[in-house]
N, C-alpha and C. Protein backbone atom coordinates (compact mmCIF):
# COMPACT_ATOMS: atom_id res chain seq x y z
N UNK A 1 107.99 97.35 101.92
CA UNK A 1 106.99 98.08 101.17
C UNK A 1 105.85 98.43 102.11
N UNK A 2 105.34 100.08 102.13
CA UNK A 2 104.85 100.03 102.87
C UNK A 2 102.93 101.05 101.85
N UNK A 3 102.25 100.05 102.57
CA UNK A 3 100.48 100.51 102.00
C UNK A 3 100.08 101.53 102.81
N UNK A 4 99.61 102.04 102.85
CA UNK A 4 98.80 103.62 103.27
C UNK A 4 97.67 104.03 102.91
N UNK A 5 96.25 104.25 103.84
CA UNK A 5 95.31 104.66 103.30
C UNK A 5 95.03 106.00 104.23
N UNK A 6 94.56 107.27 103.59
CA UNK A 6 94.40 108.23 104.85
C UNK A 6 93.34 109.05 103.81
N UNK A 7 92.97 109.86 105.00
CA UNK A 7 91.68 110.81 104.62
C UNK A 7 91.79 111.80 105.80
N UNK A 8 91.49 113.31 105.28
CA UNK A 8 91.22 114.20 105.47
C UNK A 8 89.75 114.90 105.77
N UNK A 9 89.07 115.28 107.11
CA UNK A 9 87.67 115.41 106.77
C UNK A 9 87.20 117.09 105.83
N UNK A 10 88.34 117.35 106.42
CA UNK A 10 87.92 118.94 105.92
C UNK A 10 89.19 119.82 106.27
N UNK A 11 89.64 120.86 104.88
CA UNK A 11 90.76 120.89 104.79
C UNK A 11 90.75 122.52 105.80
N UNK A 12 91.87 123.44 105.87
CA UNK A 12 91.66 124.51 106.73
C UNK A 12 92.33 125.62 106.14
N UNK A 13 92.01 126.92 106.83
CA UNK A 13 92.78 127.87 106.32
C UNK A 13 94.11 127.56 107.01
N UNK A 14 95.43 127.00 106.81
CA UNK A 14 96.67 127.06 107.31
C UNK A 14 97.23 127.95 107.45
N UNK A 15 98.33 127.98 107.12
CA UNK A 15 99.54 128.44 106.77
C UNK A 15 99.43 129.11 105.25
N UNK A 16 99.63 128.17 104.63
CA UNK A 16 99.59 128.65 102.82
C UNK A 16 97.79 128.29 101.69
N UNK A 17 97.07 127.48 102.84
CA UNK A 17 96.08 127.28 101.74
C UNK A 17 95.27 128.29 102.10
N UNK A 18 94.12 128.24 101.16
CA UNK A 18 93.21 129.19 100.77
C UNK A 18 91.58 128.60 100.98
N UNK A 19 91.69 127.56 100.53
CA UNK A 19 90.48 126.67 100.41
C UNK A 19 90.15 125.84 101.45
N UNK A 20 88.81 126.37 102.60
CA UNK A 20 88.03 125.60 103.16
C UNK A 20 87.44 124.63 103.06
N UNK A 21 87.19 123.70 103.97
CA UNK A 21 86.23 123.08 103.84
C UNK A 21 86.59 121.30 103.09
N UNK A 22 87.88 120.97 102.64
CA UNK A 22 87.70 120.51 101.35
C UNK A 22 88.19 119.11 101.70
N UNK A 23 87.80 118.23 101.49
CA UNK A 23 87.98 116.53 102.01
C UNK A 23 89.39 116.00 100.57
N UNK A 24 89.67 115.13 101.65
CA UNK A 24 91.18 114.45 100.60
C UNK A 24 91.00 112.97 100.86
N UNK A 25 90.92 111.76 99.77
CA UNK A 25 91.44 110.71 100.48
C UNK A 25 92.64 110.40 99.56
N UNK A 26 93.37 109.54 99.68
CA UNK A 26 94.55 109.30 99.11
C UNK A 26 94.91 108.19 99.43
N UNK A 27 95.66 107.58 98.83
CA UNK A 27 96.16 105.50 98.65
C UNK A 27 97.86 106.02 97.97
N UNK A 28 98.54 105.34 99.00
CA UNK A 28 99.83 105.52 98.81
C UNK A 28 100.83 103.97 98.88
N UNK A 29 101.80 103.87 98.19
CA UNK A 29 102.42 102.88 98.41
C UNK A 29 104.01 103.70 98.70
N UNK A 30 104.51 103.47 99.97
CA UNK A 30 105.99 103.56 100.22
C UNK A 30 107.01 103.02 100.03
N UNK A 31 108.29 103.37 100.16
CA UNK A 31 109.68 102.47 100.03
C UNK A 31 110.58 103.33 101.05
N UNK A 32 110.44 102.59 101.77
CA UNK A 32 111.84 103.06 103.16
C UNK A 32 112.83 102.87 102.78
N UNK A 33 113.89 102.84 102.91
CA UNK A 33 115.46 103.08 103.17
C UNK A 33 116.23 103.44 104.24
N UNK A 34 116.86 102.56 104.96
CA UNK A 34 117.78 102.77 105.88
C UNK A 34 118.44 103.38 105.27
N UNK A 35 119.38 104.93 106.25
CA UNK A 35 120.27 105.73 106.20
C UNK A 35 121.16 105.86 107.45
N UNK A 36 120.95 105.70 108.25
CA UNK A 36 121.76 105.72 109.23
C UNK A 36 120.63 105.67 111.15
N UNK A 37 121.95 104.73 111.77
CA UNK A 37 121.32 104.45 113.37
C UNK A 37 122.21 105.89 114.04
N UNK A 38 121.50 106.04 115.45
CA UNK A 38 121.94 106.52 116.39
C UNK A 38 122.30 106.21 117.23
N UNK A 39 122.88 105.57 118.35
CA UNK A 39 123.38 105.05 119.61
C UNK A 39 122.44 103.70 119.26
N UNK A 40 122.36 103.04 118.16
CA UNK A 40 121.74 101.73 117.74
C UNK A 40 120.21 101.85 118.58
N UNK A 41 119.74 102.66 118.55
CA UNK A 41 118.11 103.04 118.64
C UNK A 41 117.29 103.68 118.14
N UNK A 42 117.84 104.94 117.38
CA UNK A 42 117.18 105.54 116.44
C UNK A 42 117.49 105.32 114.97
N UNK A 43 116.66 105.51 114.51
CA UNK A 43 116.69 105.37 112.68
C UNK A 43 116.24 106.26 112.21
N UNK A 44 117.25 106.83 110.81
CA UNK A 44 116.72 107.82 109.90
C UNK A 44 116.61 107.12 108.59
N UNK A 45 115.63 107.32 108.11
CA UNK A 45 115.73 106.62 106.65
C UNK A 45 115.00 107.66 105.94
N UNK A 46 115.41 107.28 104.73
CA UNK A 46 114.87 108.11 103.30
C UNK A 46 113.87 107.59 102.98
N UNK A 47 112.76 108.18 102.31
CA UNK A 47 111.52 107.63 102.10
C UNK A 47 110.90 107.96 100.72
N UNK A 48 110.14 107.62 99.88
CA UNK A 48 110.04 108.14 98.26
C UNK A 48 108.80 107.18 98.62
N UNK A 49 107.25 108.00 97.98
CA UNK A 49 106.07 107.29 97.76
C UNK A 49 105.58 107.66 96.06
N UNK A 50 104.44 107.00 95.87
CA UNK A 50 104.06 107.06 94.99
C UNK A 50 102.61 106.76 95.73
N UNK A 51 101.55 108.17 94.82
CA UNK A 51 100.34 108.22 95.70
C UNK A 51 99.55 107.94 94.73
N UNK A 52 99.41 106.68 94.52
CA UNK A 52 98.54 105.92 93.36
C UNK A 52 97.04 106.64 93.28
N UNK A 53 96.21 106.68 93.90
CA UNK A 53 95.09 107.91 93.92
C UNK A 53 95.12 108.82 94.63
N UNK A 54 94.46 110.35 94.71
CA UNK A 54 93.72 110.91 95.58
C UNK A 54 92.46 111.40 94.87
N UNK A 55 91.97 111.81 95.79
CA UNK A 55 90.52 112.42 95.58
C UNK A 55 90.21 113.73 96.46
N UNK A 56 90.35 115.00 95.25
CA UNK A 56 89.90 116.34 96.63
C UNK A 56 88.42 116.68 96.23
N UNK A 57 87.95 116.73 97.06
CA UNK A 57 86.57 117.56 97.06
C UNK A 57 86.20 118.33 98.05
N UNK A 58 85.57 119.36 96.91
CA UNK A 58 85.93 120.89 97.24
C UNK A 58 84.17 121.37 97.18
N UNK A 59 84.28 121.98 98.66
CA UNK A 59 82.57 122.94 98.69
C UNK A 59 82.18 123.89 98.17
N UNK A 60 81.21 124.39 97.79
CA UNK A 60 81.39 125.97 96.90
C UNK A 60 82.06 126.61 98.14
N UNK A 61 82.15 127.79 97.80
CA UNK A 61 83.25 129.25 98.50
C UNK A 61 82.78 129.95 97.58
N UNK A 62 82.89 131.63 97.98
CA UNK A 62 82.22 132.61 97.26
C UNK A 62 83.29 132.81 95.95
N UNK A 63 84.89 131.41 95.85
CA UNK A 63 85.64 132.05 95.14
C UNK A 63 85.77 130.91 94.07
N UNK A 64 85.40 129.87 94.87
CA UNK A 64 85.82 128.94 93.90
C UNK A 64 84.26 127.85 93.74
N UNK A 65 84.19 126.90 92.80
CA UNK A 65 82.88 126.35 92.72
C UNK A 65 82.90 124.81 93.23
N UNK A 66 82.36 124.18 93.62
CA UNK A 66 82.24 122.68 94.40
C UNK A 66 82.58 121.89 93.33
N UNK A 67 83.81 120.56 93.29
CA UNK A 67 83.70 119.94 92.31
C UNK A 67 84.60 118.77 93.03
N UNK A 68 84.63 117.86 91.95
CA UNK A 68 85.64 116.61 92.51
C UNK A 68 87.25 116.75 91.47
N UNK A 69 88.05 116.34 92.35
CA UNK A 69 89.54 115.73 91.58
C UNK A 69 90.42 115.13 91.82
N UNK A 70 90.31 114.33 90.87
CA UNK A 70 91.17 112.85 91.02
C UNK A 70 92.54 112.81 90.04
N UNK A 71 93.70 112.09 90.88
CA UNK A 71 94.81 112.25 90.32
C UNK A 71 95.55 111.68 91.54
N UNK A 72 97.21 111.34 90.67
CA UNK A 72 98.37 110.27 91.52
C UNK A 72 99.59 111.72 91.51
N UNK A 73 100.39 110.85 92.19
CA UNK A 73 101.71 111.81 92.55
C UNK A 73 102.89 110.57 92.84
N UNK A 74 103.59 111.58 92.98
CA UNK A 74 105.07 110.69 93.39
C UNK A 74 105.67 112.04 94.56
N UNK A 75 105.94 111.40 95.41
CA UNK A 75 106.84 112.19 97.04
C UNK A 75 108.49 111.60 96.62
N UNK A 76 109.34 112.25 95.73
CA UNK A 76 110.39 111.35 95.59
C UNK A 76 111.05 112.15 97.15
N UNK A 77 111.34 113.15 97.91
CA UNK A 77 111.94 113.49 98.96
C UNK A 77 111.54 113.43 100.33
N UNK A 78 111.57 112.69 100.93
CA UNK A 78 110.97 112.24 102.43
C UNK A 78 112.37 111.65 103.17
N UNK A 79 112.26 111.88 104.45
CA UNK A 79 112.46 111.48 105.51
C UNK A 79 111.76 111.60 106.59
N UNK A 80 112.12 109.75 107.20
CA UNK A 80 111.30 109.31 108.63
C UNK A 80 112.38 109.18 110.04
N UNK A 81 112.27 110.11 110.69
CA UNK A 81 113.25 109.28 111.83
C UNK A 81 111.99 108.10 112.75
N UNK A 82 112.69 106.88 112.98
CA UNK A 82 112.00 106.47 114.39
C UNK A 82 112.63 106.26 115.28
N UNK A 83 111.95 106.40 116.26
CA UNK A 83 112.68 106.59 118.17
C UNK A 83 112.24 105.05 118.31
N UNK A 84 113.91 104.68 119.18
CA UNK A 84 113.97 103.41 119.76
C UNK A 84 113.37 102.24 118.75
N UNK A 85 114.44 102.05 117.60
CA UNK A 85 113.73 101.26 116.39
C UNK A 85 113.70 99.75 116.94
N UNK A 86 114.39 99.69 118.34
CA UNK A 86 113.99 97.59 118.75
C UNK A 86 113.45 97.77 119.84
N UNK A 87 112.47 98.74 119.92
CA UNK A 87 110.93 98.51 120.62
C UNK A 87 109.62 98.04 119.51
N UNK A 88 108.68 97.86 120.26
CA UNK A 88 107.63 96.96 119.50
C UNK A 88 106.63 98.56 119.10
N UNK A 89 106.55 99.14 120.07
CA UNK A 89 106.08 100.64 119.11
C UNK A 89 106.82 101.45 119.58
N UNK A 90 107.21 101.90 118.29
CA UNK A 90 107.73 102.90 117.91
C UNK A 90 107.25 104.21 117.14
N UNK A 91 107.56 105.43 117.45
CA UNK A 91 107.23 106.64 116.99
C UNK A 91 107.95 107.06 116.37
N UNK A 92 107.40 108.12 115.70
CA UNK A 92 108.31 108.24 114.24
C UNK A 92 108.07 109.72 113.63
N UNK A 93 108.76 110.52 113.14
CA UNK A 93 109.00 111.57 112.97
C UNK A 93 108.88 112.01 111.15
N UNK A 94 107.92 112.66 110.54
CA UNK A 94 108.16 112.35 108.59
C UNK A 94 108.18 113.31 107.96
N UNK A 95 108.74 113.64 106.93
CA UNK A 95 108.57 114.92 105.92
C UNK A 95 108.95 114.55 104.50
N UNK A 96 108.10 115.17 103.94
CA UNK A 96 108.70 114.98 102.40
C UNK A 96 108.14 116.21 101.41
N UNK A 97 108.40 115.95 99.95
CA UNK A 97 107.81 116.81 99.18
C UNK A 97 107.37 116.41 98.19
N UNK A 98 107.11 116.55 97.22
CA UNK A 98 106.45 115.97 95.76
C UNK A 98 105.59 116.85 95.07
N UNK A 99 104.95 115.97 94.11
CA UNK A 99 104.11 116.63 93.30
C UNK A 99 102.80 115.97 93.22
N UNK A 100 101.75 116.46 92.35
CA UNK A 100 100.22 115.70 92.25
C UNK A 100 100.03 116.32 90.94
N UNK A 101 99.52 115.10 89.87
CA UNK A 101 98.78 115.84 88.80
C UNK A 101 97.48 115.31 88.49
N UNK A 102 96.70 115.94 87.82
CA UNK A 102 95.24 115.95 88.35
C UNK A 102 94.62 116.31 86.72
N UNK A 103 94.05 115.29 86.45
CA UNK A 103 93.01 115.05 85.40
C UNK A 103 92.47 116.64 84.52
N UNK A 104 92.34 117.67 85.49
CA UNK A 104 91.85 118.81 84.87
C UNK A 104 92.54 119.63 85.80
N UNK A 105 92.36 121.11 85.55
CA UNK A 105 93.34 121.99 86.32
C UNK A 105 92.60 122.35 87.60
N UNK A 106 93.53 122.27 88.85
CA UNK A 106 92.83 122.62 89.71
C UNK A 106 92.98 123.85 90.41
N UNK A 107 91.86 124.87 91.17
CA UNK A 107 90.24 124.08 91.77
C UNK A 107 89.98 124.38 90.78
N UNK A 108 89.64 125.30 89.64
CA UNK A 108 89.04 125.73 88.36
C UNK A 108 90.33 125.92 87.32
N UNK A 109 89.79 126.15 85.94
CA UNK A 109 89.87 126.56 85.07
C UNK A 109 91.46 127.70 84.91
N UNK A 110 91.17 128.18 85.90
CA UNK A 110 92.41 129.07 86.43
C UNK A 110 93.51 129.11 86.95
N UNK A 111 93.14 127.41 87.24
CA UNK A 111 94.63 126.51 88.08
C UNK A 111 95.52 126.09 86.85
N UNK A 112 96.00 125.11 87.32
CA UNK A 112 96.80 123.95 86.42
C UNK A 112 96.63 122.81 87.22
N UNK A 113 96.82 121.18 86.31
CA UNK A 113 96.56 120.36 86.58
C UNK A 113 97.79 119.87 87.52
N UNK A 114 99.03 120.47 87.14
CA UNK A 114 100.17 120.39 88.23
C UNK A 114 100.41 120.98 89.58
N UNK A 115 100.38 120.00 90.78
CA UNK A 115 100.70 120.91 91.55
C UNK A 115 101.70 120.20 92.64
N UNK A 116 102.22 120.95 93.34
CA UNK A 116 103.26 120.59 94.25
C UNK A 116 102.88 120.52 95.88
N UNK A 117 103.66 119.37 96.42
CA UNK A 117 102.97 119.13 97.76
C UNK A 117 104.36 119.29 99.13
N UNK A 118 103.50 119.36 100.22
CA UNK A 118 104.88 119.33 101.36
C UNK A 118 104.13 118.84 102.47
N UNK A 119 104.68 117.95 103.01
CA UNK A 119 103.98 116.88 104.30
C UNK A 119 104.58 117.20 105.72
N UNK A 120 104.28 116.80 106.53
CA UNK A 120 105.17 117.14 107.48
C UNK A 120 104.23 116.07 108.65
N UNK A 121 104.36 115.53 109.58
CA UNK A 121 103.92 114.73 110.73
C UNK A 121 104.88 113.57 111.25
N UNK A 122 103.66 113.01 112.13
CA UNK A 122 104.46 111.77 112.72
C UNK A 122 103.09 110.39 112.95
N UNK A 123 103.47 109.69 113.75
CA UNK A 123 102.54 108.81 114.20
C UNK A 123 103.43 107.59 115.14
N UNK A 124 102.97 105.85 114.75
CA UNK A 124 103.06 105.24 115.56
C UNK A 124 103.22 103.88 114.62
N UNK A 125 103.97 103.49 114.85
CA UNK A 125 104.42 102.13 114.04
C UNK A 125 104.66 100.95 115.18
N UNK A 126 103.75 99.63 114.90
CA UNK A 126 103.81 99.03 115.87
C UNK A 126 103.97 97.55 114.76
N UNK A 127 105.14 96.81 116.11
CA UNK A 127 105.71 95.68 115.07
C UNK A 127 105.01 94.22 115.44
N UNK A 128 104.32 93.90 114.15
CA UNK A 128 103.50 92.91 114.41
C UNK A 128 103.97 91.31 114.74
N UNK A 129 104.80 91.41 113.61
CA UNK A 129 105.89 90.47 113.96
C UNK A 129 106.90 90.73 113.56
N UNK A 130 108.29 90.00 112.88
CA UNK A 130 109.39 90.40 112.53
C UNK A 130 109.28 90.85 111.15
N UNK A 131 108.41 90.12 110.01
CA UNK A 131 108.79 91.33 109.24
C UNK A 131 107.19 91.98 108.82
N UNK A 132 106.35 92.62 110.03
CA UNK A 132 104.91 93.40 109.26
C UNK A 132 105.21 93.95 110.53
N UNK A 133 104.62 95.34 110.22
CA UNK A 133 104.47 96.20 111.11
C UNK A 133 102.90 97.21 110.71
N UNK A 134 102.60 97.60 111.85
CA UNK A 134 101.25 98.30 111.30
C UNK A 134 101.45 99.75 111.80
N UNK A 135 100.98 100.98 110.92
CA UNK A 135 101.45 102.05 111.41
C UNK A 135 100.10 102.98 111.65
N UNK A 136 100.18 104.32 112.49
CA UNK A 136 99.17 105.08 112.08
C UNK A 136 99.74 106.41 112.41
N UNK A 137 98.85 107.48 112.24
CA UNK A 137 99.40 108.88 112.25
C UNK A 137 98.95 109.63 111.64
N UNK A 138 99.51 111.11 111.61
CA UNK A 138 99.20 112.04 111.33
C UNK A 138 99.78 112.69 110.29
N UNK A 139 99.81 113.32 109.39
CA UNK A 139 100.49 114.71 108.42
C UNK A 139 99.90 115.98 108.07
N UNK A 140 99.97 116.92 108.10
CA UNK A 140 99.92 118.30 107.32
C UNK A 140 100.16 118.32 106.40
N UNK A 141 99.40 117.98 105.23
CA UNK A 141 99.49 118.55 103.56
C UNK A 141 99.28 119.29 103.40
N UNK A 142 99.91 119.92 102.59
CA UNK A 142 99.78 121.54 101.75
C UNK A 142 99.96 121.20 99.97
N UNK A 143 99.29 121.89 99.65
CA UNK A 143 99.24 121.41 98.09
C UNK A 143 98.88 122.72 97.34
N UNK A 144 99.78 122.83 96.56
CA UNK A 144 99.63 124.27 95.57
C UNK A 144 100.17 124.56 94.36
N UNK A 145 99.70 124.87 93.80
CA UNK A 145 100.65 125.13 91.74
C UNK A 145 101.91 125.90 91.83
N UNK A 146 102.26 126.67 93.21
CA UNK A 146 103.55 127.24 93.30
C UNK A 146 103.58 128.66 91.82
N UNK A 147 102.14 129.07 91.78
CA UNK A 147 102.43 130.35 91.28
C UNK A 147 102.32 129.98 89.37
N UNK A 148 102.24 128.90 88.97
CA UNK A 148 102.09 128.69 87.59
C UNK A 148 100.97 128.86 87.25
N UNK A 149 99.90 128.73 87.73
CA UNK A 149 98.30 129.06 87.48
C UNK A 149 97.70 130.91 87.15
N UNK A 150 96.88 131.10 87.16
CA UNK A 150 95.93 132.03 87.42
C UNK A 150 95.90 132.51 89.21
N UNK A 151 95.33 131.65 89.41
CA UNK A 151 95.02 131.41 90.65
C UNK A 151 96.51 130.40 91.29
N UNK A 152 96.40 130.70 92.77
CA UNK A 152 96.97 129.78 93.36
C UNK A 152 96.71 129.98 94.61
N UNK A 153 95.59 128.80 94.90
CA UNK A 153 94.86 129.11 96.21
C UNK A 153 95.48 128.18 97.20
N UNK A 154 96.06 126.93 96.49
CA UNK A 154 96.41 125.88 97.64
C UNK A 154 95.76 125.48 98.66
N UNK A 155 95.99 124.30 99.14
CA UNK A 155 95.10 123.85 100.01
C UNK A 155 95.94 122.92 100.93
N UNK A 156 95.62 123.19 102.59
CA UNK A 156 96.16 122.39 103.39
C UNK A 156 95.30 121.55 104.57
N UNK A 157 95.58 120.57 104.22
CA UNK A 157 94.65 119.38 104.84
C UNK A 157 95.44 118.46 105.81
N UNK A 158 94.45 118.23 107.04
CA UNK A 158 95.57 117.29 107.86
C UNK A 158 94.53 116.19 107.69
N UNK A 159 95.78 115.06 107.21
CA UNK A 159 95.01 113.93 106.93
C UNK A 159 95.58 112.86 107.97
N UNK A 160 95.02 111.84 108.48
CA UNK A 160 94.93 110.71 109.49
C UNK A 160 95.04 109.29 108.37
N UNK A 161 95.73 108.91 108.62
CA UNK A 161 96.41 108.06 107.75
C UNK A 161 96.56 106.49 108.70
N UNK A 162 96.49 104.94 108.17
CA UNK A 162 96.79 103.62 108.71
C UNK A 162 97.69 103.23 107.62
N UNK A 163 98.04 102.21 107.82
CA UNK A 163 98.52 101.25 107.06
C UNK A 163 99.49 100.03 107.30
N UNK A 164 99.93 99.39 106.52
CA UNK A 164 101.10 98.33 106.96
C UNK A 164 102.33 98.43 106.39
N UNK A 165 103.32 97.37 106.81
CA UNK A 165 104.36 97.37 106.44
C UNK A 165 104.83 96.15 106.06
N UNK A 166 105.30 95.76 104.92
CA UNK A 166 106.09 93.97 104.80
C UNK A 166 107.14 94.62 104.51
N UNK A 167 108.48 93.78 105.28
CA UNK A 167 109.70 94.34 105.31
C UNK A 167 109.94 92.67 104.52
């Protein structure tokens, strides 16, 4: 089982979002799954979280208005590869997808409270002892209603993320 705390300082114009400026923190709990070794050094496993909080807050913009929103998700589709899994750190490769639902519709009135997410990064998992490991790293969130709203401005945030691991 693995804990996760990460934060975002300020989100960007990406790829697909719309919305500047906009801070994320988020509290996640993981579940790994072995799927298969490579020449008995690499590992791919399946990964499914559940993102017990986040929190976006959003600056005015000439389009949208400054406000807070809070809400959980579930990532049921992820995969992690890690390189050289019987070294003491190891790097690691992640993606997944999911959803987030959110107390009121988001960023306004014009959204919906549903929206859909896609991760993508890596980082650094280092083994503390045999069964805790402590990790850190990086992801690219993107988060958007996928067109069910009024609006669909989406927002993509790279958030910096720690946490542990009890195996």
């Amino acid at each position: 089982m693995n804990f996760i705390a990460g934060y975002s300082f300020a989100s960007t114009k990406g790829f697909w979002g719309k919305i500047p400026e906009a801070t994320l923190s988020i509290y996640t709990i993981r579940y790994n799954r072995k799927l298969a070794t490579y020449n008995n050094r690499h590992l791919l496993e399946y990964v499914t979280e559940a993102n017990l909080a986040a929190n976006y807050t959003l600056s005015d913009t000439p389009r949208y208005r400054s406000g807070s929103f809070s809400g959980f998700g579930i990532t049921p589709i992820g995969f992690q590869l890690n390189i050289n899994q019987n070294n003491i750190i190891q790097p690691f490769f992640k993606s997944s997808a999911g959803f987030m639902y959110f107390k009121k519709p988001f960023p306004d009135e014009r959204g919906v409270p549903f929206n859909f997410t896609l991760e993508l990064g890596g980082g650094i998992e280092v083994m503390v002892l045999e069964n805790i490991s402590l990790s850190a790293g990086y992801k690219y969130h993107h988060m958007s209603n996928g067109q069910f709203g009024e609006v669909n401005p989406g927002v993509d945030s790279n958030i910096f993320y720690t946490g542990f691991t009890i195996f």
